[in-house]
Protein backbone atom coordinates (compact mmCIF):
# COMPACT_ATOMS: atom_id res chain seq x y z
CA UNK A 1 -9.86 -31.89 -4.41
CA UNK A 2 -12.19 -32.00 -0.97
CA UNK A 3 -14.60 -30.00 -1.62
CA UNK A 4 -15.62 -29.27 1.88
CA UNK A 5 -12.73 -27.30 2.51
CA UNK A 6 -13.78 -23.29 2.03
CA UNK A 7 -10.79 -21.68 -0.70
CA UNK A 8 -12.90 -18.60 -0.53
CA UNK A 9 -10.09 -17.15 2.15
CA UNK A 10 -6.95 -17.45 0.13
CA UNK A 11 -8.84 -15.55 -3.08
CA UNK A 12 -9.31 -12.82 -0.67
CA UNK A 13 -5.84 -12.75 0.30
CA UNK A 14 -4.31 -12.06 -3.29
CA UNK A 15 -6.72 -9.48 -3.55
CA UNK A 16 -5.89 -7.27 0.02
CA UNK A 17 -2.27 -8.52 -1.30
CA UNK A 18 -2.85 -5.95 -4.10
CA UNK A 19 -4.72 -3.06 -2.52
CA UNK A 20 -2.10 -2.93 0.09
CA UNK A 21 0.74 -3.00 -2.28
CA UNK A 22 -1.11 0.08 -4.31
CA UNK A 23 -2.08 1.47 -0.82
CA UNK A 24 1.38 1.01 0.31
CA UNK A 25 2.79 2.55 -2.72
CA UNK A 26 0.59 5.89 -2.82
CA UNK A 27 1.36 6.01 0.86
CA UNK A 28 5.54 6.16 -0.45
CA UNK A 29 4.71 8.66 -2.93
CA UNK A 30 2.61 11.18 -0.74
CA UNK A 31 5.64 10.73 1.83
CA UNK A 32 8.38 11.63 -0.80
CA UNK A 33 6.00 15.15 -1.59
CA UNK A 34 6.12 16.16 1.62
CA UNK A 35 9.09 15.11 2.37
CA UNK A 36 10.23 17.69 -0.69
CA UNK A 37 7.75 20.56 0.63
CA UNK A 38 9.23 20.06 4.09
CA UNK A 39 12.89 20.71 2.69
CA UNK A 40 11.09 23.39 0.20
CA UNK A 41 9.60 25.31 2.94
CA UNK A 42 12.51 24.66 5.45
CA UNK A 43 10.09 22.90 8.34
CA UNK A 44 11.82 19.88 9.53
CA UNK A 45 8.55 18.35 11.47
CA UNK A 46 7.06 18.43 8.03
CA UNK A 47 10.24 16.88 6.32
CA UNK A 48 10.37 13.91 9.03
CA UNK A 49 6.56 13.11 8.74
CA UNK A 50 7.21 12.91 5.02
CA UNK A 51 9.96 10.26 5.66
CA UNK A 52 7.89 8.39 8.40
CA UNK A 53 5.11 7.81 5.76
CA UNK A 54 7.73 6.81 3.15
CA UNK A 55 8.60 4.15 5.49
CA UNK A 56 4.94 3.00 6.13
CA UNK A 57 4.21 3.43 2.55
CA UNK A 58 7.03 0.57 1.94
CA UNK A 59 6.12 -1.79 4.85
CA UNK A 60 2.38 -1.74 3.83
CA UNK A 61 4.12 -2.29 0.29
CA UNK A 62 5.83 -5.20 1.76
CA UNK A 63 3.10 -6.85 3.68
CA UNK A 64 1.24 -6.71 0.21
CA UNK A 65 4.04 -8.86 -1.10
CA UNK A 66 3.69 -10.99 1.59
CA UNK A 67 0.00 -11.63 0.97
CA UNK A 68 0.50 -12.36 -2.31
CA UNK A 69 3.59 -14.99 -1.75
CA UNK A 70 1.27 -16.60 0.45
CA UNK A 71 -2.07 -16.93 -1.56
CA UNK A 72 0.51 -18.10 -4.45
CA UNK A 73 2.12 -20.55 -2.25
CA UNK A 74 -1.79 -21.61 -1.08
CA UNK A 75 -2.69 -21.97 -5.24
CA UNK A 76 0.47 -23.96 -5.76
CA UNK A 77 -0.91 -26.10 -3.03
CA UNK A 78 -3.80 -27.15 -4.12
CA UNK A 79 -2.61 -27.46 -7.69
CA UNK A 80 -0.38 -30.30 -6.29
CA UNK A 81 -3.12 -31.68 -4.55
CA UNK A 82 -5.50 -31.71 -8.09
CA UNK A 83 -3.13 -33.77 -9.89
């Protein structure tokens, strides 16, 4: 393994990997509530704004995934390039 080159950034990455998926996921959750309270309390605006943050709640969930894949993909890397 060179050891002059800095892994510190792909450690990182796994990490923000999972606070965005959690992130991502509380953001769905808070979305499908007032998504319900809009329909509840028959106000549409609030309804749609409850969908819109469903839908950023998943891509931040996504992205998350992403992250992840890719600091895995970095490990598996330099795994091969140990042996």
């Amino acid at each position: 393994m060179n050891d002059d080159y800095n892994t510190d950034h792909d450690d990182d990455l796994g990490a923000k990997g999972d606070e965005n998926q959690a992130k991502g996921n509380m953001r769905d959750a808070a979305g499908k509530i007032q998504e319900g309270f809009g329909k509840l309390t028959g106000q549409d605006d609030v309804e749609r704004k409850g969908r819109e943050k469903q839908m950023e709640g998943k891509a931040q969930n996504l992205g998350g995934r992403v992250q992840k894949g890719a600091d895995d993909m970095v490990d598996d890397l330099k795994d091969d390039s140990d042996e």
